[in-house]
Protein backbone atom coordinates (compact mmCIF):
# COMPACT_ATOMS: atom_id res chain seq x y z
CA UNK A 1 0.00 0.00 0.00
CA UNK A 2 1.18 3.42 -0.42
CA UNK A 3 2.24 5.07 2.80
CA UNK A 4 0.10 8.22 3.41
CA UNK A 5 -1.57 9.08 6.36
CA UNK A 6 -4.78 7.89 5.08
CA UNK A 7 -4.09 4.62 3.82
CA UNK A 8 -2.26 3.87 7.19
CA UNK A 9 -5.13 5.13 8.96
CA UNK A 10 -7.78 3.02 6.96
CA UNK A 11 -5.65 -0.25 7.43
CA UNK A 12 -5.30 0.19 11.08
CA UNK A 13 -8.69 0.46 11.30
CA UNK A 14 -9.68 -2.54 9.25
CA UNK A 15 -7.75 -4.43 11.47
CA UNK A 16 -8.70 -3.05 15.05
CA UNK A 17 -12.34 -3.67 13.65
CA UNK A 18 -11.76 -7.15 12.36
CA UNK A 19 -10.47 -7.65 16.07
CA UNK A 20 -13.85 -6.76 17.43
CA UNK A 21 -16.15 -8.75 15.76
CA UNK A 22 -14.09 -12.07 16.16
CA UNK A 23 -13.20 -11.42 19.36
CA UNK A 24 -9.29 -11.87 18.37
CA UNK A 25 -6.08 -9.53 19.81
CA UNK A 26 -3.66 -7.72 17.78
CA UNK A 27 -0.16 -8.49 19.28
CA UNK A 28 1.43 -5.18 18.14
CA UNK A 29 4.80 -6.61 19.34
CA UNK A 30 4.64 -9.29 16.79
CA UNK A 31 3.75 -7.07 14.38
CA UNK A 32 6.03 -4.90 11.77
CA UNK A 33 5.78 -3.56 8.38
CA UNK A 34 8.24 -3.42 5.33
CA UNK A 35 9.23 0.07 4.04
CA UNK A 36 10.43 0.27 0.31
CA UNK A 37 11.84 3.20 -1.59
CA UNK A 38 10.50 5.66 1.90
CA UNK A 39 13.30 7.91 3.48
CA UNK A 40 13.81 7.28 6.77
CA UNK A 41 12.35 10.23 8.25
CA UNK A 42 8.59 8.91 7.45
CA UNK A 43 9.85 5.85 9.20
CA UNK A 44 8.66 7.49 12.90
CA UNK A 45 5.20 8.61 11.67
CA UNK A 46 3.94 5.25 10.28
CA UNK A 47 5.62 3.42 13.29
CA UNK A 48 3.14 5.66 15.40
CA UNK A 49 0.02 5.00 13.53
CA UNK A 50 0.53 1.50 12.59
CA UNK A 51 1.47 1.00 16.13
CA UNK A 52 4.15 -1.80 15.36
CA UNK A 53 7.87 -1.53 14.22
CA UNK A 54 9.79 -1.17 10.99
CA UNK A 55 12.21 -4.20 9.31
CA UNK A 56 14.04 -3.65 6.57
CA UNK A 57 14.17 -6.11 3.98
CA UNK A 58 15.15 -9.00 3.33
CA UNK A 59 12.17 -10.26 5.53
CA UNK A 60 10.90 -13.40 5.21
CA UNK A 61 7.58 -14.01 3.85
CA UNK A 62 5.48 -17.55 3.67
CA UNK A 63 8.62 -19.15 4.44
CA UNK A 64 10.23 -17.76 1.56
CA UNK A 65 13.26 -14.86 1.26
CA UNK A 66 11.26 -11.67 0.31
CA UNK A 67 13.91 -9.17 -1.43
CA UNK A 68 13.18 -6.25 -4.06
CA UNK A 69 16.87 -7.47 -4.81
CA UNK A 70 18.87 -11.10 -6.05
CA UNK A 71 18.69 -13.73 -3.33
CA UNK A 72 21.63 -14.18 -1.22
CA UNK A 73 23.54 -17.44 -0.36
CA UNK A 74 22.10 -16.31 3.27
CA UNK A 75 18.68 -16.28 2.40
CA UNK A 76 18.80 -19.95 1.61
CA UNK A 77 20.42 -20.84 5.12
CA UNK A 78 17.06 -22.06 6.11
CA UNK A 79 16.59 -24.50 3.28
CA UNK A 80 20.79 -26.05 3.83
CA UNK A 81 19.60 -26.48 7.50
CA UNK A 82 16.86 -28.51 6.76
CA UNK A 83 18.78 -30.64 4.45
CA UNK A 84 21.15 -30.92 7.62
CA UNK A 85 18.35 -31.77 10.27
CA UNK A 86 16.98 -34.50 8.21
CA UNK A 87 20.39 -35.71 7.47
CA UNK A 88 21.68 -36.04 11.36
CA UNK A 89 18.43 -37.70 12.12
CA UNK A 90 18.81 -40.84 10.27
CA UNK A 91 20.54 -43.74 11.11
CA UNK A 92 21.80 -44.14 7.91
CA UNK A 93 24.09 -46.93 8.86
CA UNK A 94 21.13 -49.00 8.52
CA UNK A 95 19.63 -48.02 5.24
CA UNK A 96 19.98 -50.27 2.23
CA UNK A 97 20.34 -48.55 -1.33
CA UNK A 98 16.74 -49.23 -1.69
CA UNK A 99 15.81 -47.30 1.66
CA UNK A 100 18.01 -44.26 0.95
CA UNK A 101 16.51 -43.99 -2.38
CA UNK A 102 13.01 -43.87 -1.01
CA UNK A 103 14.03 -41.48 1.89
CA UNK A 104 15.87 -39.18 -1.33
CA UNK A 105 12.92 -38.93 -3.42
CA UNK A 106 10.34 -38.61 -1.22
CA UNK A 107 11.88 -36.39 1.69
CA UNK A 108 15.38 -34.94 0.49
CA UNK A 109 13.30 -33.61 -3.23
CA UNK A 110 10.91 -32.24 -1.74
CA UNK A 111 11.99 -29.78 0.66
CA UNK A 112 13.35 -27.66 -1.83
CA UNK A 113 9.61 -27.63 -3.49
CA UNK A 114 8.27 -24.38 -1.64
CA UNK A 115 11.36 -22.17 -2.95
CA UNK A 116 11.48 -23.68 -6.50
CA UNK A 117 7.17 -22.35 -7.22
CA UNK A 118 8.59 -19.11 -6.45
CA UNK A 119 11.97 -18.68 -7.17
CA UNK A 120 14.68 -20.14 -9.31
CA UNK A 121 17.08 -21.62 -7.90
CA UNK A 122 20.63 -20.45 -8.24
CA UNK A 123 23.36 -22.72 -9.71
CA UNK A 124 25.39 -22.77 -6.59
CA UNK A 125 22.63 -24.01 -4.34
CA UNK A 126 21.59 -26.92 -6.64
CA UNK A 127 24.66 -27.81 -7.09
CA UNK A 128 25.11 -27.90 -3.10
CA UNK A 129 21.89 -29.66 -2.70
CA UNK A 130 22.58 -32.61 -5.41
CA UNK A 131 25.95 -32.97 -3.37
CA UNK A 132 24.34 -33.63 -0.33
CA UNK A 133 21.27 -35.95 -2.24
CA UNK A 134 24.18 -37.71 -4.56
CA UNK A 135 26.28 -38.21 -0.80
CA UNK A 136 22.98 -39.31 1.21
CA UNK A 137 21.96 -41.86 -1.61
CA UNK A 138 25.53 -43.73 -2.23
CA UNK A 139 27.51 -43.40 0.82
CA UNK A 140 24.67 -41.90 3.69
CA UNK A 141 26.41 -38.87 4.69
CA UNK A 142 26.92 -35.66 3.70
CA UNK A 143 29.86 -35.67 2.16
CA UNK A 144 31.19 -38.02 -0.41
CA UNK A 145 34.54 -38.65 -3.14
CA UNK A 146 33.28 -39.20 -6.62
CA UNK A 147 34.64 -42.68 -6.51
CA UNK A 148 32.10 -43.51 -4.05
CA UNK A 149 29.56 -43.10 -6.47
CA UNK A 150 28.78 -46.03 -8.65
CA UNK A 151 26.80 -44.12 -11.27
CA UNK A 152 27.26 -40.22 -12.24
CA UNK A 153 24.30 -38.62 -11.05
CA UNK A 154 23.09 -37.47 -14.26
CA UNK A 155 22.13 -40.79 -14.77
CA UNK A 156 20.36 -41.40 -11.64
CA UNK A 157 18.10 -38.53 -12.28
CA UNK A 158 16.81 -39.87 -15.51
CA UNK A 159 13.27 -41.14 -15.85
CA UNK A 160 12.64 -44.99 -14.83
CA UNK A 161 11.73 -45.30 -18.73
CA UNK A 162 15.01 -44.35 -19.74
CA UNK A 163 17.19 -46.59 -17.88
CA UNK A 164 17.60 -44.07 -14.48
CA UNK A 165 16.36 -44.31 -10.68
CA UNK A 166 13.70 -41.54 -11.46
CA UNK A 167 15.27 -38.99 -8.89
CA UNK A 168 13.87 -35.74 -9.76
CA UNK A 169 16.19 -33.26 -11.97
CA UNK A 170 15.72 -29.76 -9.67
CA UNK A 171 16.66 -27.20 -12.20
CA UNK A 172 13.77 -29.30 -14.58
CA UNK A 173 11.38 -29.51 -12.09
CA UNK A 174 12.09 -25.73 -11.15
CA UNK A 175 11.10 -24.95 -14.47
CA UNK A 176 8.54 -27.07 -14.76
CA UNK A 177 6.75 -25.29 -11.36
CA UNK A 178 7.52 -21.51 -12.54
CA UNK A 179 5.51 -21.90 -15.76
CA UNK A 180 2.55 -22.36 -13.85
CA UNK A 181 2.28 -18.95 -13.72
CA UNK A 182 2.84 -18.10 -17.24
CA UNK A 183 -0.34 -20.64 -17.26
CA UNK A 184 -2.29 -18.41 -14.60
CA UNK A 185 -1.52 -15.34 -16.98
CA UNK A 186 -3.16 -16.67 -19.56
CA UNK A 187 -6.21 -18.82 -17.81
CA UNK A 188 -7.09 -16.78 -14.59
CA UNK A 189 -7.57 -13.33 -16.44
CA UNK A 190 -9.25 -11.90 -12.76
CA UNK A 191 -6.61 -13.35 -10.32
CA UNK A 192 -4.44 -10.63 -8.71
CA UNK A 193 -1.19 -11.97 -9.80
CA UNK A 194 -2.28 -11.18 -14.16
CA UNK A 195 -3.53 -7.87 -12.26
CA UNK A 196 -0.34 -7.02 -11.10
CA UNK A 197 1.44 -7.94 -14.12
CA UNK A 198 -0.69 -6.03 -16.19
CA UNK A 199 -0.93 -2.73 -14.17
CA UNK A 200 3.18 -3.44 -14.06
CA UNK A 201 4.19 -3.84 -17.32
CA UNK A 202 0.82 -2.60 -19.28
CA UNK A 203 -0.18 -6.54 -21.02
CA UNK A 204 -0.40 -9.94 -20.11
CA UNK A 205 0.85 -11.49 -23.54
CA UNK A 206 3.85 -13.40 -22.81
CA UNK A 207 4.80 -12.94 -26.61
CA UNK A 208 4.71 -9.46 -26.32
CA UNK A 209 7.25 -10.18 -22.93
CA UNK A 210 10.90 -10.85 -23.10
CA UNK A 211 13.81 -10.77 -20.61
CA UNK A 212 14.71 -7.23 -22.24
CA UNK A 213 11.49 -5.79 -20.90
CA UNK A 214 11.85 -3.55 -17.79
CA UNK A 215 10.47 -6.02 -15.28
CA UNK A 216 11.58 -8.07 -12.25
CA UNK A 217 14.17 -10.39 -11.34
CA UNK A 218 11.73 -12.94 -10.28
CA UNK A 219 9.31 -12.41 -13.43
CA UNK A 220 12.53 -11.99 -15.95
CA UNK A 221 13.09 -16.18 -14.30
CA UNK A 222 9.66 -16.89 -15.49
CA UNK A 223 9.74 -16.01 -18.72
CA UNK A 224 12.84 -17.25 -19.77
CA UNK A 225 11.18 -20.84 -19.90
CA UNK A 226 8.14 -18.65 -22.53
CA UNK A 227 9.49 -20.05 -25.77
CA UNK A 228 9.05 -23.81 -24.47
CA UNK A 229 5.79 -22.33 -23.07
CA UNK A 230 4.51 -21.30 -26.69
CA UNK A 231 5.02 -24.04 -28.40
CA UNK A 232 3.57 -26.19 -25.81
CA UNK A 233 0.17 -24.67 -26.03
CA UNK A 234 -2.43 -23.91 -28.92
CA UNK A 235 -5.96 -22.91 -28.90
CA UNK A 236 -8.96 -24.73 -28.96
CA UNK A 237 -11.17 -24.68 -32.19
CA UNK A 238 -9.44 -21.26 -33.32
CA UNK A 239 -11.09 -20.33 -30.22
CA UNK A 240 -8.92 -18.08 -27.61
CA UNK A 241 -9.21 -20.55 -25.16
CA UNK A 242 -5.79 -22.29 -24.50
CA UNK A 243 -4.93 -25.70 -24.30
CA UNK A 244 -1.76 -27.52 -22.70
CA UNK A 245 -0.73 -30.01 -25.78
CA UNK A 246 0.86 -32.93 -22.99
CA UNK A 247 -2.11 -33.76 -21.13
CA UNK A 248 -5.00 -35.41 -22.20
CA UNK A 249 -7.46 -32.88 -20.85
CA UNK A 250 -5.30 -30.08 -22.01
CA UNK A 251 -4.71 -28.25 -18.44
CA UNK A 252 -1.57 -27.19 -17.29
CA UNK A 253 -0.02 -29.73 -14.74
CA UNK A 254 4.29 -29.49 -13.38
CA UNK A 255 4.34 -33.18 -13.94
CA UNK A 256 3.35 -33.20 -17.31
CA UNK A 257 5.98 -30.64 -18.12
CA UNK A 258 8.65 -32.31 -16.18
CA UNK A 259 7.79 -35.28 -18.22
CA UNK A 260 8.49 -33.89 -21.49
CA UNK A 261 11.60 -31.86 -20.57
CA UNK A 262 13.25 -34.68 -18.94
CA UNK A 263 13.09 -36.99 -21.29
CA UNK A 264 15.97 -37.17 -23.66
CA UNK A 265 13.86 -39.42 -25.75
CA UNK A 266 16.43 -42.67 -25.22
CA UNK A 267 14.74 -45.81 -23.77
CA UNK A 268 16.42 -48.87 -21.52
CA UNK A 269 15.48 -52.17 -22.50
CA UNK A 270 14.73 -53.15 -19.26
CA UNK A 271 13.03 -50.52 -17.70
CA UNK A 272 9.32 -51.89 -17.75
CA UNK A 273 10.38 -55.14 -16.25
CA UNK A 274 12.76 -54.40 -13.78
CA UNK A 275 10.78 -51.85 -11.94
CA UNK A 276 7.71 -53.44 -11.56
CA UNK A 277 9.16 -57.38 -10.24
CA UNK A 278 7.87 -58.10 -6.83
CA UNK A 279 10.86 -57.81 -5.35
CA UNK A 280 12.70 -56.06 -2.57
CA UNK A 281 13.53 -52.28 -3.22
CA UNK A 282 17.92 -52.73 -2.54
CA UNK A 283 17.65 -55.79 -4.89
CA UNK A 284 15.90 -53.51 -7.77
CA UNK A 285 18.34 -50.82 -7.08
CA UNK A 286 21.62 -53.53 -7.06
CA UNK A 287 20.47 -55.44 -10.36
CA UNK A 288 20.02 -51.56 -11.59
CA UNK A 289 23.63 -51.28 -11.14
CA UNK A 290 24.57 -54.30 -11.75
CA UNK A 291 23.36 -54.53 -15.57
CA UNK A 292 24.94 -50.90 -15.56
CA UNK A 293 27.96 -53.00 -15.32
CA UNK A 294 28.70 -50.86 -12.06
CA UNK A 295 29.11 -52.99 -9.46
CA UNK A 296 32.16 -53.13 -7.47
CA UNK A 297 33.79 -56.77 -8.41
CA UNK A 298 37.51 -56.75 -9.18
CA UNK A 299 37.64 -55.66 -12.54
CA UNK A 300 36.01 -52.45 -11.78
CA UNK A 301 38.01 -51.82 -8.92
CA UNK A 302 41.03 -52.35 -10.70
CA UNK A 303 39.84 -49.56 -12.90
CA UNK A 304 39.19 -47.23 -9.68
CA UNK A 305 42.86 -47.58 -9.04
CA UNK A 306 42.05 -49.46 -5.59
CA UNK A 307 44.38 -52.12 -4.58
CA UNK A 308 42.85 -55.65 -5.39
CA UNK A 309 43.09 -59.35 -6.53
CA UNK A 310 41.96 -59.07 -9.90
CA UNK A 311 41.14 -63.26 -10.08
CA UNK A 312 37.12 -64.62 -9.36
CA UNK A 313 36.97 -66.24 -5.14
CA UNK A 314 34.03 -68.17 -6.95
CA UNK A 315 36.17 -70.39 -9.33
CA UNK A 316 39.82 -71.93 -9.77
CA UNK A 317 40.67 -70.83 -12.85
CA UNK A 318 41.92 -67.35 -11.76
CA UNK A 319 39.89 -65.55 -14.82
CA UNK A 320 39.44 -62.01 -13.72
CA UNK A 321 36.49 -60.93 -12.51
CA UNK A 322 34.19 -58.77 -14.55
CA UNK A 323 30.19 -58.86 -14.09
CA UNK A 324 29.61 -60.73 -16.89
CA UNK A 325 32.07 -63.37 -15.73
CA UNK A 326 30.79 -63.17 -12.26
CA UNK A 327 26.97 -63.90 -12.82
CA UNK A 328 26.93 -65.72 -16.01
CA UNK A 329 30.04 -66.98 -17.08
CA UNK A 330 31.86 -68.18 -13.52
CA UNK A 331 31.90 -72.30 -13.12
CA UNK A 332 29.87 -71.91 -10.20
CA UNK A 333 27.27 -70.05 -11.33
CA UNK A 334 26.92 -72.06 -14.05
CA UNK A 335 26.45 -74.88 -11.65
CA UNK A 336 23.69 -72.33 -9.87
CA UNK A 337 21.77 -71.74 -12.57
CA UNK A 338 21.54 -75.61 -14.05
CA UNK A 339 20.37 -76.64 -10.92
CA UNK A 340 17.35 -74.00 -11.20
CA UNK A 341 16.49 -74.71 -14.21
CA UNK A 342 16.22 -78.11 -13.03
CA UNK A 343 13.90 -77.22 -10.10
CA UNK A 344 11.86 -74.59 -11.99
CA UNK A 345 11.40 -76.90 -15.11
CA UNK A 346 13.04 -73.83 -17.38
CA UNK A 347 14.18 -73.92 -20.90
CA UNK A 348 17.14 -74.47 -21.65
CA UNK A 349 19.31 -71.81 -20.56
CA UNK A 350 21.52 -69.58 -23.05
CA UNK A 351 24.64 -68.54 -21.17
CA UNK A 352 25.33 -64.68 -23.12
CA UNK A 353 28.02 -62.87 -22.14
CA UNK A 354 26.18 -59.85 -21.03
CA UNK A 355 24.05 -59.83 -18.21
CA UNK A 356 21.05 -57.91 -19.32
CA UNK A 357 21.48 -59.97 -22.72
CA UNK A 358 21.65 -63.39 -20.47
CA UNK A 359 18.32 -61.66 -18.65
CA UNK A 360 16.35 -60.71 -21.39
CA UNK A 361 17.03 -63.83 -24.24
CA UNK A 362 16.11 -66.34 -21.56
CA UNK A 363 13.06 -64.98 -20.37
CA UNK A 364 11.05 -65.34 -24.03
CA UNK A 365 9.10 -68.16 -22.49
CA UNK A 366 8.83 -68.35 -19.09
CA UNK A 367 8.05 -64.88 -18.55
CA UNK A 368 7.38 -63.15 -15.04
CA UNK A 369 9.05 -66.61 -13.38
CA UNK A 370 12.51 -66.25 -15.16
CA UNK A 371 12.19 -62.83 -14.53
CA UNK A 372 12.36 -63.84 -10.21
CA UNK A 373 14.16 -66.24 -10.45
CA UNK A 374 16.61 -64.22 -12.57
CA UNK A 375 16.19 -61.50 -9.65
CA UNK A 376 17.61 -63.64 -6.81
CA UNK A 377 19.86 -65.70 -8.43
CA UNK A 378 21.91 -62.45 -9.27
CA UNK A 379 21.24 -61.40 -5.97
CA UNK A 380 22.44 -64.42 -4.24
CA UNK A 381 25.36 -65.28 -6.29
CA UNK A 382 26.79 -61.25 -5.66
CA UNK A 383 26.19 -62.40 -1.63
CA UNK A 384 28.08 -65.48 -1.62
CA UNK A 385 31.05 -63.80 -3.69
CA UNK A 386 31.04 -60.98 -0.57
CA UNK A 387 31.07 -63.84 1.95
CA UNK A 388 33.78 -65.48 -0.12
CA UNK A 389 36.07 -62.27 0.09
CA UNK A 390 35.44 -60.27 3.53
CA UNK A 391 34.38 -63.63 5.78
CA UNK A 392 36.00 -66.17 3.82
CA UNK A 393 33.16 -68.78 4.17
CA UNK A 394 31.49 -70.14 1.11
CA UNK A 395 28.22 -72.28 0.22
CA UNK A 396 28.24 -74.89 -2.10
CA UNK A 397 26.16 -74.84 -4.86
CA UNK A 398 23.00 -77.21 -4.00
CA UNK A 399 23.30 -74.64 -0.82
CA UNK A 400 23.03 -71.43 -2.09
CA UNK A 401 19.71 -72.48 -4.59
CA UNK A 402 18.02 -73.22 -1.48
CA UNK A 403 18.72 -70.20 -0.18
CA UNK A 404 17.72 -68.66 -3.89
CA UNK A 405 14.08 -70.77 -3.42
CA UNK A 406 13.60 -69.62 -0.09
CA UNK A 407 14.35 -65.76 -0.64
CA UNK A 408 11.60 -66.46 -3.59
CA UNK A 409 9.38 -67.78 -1.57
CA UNK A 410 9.38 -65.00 1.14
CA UNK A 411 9.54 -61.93 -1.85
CA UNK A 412 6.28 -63.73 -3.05
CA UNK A 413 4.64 -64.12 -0.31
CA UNK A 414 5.24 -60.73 1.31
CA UNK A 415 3.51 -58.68 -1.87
């Protein structure tokens, strides 16, 4: 509001009314208002008549840095803090790959949620904040080397469909919540916010926009993602009524936008099947890496530069071991996997030497079964190589496909 006697004394007294009829109480010490562009010698006179205390800006606002300026690193102290809470409050030692996952997408992402409908993030801070995600997820701490992680996080924050873990992309999904209000420009023609952007800048046509106009920081953000905007929408029937061209019903929606912008149009193989098995989340997550050709056997760490034998524990022939020699290709897994297909009545059994290959080329007729029994095989065969190495115990192989049929037995039965 403009600060003239008046106006001050009209507001005061919508308030100190307001507080009548509901029978509420104005606590004018937790009250203040927000000066902008006044000189300081006003500053006493609306103090007086507004009866509460003056704060220069930054203030904050909703939960959210309110500037007339460019955020600050220290206005986004409060969001690195509650990274750091949740963080010190887990127990992460316990969490499998498949728990930290979970706990990453569905707690870690979303904090950052409020700022990014408001505000776009800064390069720094996502930067900081995929650190601390990235360090969480691989290694459950803050802080990790880039050796620790198996997979470059690009990767991981690729859609399920095309071969990643589906962890959200922030500077995507940033975009995909500012345009929103390029949406309520055009669609909500009575809201206040098109109000103030027309009485602001004298039109509401985003074509008629562009970051050279005189406007705001915050509003220059928005329409920097207009040209994606555009050619996302059309109108209905040569009609002026607009229509969103990635959802069925035409409206608007940050998923749907998300969706489109990141996908980089390249699909995995696998994706479909390995997601949805009825299995448990750390084994989805390790067969993920796995077919990745990630995991950590000797080969791989050879490559890492960390000291290691480079010959299989699970043979005699002192081949080295890569994962495709591990799980498909190692004398005792061969001797795992004919015994299965013995007790599951399977095909005969085409030994690739790729592991997705060995997956997929085997599973043409026995379907969803293969696809379990695939599942915790791998699974099983990757545990008995770790007891092998850090406990130096082993199973034989009539053994360890017991322990295969039982872990299917309890993954079925607990869906």
């Amino acid at each position: 509001m403009e600060a003239i006697p008046r106006n001050l004394a009209i507001l005061k007294s919508i308030l100190s009314n307001f507080a009548l009829l509901s029978g509420l109480h104005i606590n004018d010490s937790k009250c203040l208002f927000v000066p902008v562009a006044i000189p300081d010698a006003s500053l006493p006179g609306i103090a007086q008549v507004l009866q509460c205390a003056p704060k220069q800006m930054p203030v904050t606002y909703l939960g959210l840095p309110l500037t007339i300026r460019k955020p600050k690193k220290i206005h986004f102290k409060p969001l690195l803090d509650a990274f750091q809470r949740k963080l010190e409050g887990w127990q992460t030692k316990f969490l499998s790959l498949g728990g930290r996952l979970t706990l990453v997408k569905t707690v870690l992402t979303a904090l950052p949620l409020h700022y990014m409908q408001v505000i776009k993030l800064p390069n720094w801070l996502v930067k900081q904040l995929d650190g601390m995600r990235r360090s969480f997820f691989w290694k459950g701490r803050e802080k990790c080397l880039g050796g620790h992680c198996l997979v470059n996080w690009a990767k991981c924050c690729l859609p399920r469909k095309c071969g990643g873990l589906g962890i959200l992309n922030l500077i995507i999904q940033n975009q995909a919540l500012l345009m929103k209000w390029l949406w309520k420009l055009k669609l909500e023609p009575n809201s206040t916010w098109t109000s103030s952007v027309q009485l602001l800048y004298g039109t509401t046509d985003i074509a008629a926009l562009s970051d050279e106009t005189r406007v705001s920081l915050a509003f220059k953000d928005i329409l920097s993602f207009k040209d994606f905007f555009i050619a996302s929408t059309s109108c209905v029937g040569g009609s002026q009524q607009l229509a969103w061209k990635w959802t069925p019903i035409g409206l608007y929606s940050s998923a749907s936008a998300y969706a489109i912008l990141a996908d980089p149009g390249l699909r995995s193989p696998y994706h479909t099947l390995l997601w949805k098995m009825k299995i448990p989340p750390k084994v989805k997550v390790f067969l993920w890496v796995a077919l990745l050709d990630r995991v950590l056997t000797q080969h791989n760490l050879l490559l890492r530069n960390w000291p290691t034998i480079s010959s299989c524990k699970c043979c005699s022939h002192g081949i080295i071991e890569t994962t495709s020699h591990l799980f498909v290709q190692c004398e005792y897994a061969v001797q795992v996997w004919t015994l299965l297909q013995a007790r599951f009545s399977l095909p005969l059994l085409t030994f690739l030497p790729d592991l997705h290959l060995f997956w997929l080329q085997n599973r043409a007729l026995p379907g969803q079964s293969w696809d379990i029994v695939w599942a915790a095989t791998t699974w099983a065969i990757w545990k008995e190589r770790n007891r092998r190495i850090f406990t130096d115990k082993s199973l034989p192989s009539n053994l360890l496909m017991a322990e295969i049929c039982a872990a299917i037995e309890a993954w079925l039965t607990s869906v």
